[in-house]
Protein backbone atom coordinates (compact mmCIF):
# COMPACT_ATOMS: atom_id res chain seq x y z
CA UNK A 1 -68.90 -12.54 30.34
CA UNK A 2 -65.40 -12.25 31.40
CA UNK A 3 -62.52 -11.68 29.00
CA UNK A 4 -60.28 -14.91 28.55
CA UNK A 5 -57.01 -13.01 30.19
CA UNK A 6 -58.08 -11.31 33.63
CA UNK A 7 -56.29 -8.29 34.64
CA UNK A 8 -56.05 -7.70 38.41
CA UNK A 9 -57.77 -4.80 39.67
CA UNK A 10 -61.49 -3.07 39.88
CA UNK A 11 -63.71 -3.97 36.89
CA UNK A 12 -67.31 -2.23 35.69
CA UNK A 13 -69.47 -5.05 34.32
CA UNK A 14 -72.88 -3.76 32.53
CA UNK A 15 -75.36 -4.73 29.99
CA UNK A 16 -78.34 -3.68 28.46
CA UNK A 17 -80.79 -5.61 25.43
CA UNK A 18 -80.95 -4.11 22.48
CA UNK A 19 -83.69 -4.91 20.02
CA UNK A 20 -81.55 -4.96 16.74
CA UNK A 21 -79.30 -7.58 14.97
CA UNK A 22 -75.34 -8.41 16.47
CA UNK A 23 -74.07 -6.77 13.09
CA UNK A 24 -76.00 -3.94 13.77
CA UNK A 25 -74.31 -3.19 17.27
CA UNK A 26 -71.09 -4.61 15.88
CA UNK A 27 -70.68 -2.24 12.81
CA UNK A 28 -71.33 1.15 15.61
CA UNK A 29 -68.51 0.28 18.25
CA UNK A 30 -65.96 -1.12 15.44
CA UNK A 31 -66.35 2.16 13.24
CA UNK A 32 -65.53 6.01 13.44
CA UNK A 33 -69.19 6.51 11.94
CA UNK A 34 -70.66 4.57 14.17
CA UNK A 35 -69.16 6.21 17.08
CA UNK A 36 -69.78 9.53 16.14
CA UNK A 37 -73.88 8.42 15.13
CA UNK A 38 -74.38 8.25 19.10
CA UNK A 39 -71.83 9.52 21.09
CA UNK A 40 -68.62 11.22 19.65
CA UNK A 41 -67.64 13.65 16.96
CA UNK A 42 -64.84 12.79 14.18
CA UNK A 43 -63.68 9.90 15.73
CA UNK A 44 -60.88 7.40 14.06
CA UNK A 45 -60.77 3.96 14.20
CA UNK A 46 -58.73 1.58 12.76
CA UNK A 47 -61.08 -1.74 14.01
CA UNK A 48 -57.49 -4.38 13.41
CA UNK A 49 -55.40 -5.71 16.33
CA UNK A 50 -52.94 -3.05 17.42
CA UNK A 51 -54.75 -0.59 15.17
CA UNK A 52 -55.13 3.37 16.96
CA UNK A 53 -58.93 4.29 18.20
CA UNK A 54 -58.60 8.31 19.18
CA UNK A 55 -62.49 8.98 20.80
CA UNK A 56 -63.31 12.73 20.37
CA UNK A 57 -66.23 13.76 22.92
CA UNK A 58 -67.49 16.89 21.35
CA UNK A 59 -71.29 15.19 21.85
CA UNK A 60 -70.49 14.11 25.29
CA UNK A 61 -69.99 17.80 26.21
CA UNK A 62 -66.14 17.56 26.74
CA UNK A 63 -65.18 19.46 23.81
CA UNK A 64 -61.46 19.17 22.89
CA UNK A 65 -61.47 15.58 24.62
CA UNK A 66 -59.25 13.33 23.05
CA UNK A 67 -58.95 9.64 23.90
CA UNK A 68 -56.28 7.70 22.79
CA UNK A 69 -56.89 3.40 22.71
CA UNK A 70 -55.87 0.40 21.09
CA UNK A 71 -57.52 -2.22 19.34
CA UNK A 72 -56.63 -5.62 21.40
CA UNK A 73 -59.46 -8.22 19.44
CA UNK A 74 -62.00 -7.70 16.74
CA UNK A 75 -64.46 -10.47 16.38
CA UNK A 76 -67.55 -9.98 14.41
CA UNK A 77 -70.11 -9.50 15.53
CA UNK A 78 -69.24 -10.94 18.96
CA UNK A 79 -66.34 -9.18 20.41
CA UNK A 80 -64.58 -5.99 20.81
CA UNK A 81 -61.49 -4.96 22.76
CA UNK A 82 -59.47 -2.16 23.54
CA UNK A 83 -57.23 -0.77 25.75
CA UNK A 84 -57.04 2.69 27.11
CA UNK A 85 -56.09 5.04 29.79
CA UNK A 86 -59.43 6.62 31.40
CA UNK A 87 -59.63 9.58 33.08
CA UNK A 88 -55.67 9.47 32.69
CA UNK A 89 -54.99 6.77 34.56
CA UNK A 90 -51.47 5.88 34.78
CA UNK A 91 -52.26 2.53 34.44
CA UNK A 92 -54.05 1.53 31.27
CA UNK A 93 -57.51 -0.64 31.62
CA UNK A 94 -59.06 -2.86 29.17
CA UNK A 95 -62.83 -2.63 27.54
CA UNK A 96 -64.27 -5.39 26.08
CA UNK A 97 -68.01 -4.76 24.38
CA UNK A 98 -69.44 -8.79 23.94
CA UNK A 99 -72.99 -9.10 21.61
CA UNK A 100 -74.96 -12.10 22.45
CA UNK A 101 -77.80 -13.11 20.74
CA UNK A 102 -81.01 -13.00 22.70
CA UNK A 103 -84.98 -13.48 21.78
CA UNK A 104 -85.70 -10.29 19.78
CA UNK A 105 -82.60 -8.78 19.80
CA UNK A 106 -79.12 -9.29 21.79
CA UNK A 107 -77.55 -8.24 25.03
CA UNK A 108 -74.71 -5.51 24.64
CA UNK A 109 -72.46 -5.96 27.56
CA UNK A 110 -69.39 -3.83 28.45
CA UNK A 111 -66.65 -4.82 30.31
CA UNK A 112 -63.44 -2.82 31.71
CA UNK A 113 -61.31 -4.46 33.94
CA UNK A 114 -57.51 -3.09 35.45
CA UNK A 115 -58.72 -0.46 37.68
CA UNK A 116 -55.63 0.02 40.07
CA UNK A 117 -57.31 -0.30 43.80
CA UNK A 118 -56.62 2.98 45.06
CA UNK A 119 -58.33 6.36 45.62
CA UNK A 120 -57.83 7.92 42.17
CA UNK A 121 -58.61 4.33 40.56
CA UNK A 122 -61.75 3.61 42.05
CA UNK A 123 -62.74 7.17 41.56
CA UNK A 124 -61.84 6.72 37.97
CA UNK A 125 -63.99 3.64 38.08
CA UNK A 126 -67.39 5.02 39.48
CA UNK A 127 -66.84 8.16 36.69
CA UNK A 128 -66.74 5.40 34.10
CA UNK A 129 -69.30 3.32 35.00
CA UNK A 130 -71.33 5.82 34.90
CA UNK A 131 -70.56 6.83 31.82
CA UNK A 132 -70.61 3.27 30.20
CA UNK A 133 -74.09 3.29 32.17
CA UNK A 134 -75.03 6.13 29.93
CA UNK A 135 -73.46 4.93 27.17
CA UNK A 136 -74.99 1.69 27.09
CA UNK A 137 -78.68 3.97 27.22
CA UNK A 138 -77.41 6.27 23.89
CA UNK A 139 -76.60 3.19 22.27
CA UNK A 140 -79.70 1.39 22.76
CA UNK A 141 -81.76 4.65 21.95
CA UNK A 142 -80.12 5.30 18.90
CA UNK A 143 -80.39 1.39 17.54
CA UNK A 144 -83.96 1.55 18.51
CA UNK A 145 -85.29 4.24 17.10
């Protein structure tokens, strides 16, 4: 699933079915509870257009880690989309987490698109997709069990 506005630039496309209802999966990635349930650790999230997302990592072993993002389109319980700078990137990329419905559950896919084509952004891009990769695996895991 691409996003309807393309940036230019590397993009990490990856998905994963998840045996659980799209409100489910919707609720975790558009709340600071749900975050911190499978991955982070006193999160905030305010899940409106233009509203402030800062991702602590104290579960991801990267105490101290703040991220800072941006809400860009909340669409329950289809579509969610920020925008953030990973690994400090100068320039900023854009995720976009899309819930289909499938046959016994629904396919979580991520999407981050804007990685700048040099050395340090497709560096930045193979760190993230693997975390997304693992991401992806805790979120499933935790729905599932």
């Amino acid at each position: 699933m691409q996003p309807e506005n393309p940036k230019s630039g590397a993009s990490i496309e990856l998905n994963t079915f998840i045996r659980t209802s799209p409100e489910r999966v919707f609720e975790i990635l558009t709340t600071a509870a749900g975050w911190d349930a499978w991955l982070t650790e006193g999160t905030m999230l305010d899940a409106r257009p233009g509203g402030e997302i800062l991702l602590r990592w104290g579960k991801a072993g990267t105490d101290g880690c703040v991220t800072r993002a941006v809400v860009i389109e909340v669409t329950p319980p289809t579509r969610f989309r920020f925008s953030w700078h990973p690994a400090d990137l100068d320039t900023a990329t854009t995720v976009s987490f899309e819930i289909e419905p499938a046959a016994d559950g629904i396919i979580l896919s991520v999407h981050e698109e804007g990685y700048p084509e040099t050395g340090e952004g497709i560096t930045a891009m193979v760190t993230w997709t693997e975390v997304w990769g693992k991401s992806l695996t805790l979120i499933k895991m935790y729905l599932e069990s």
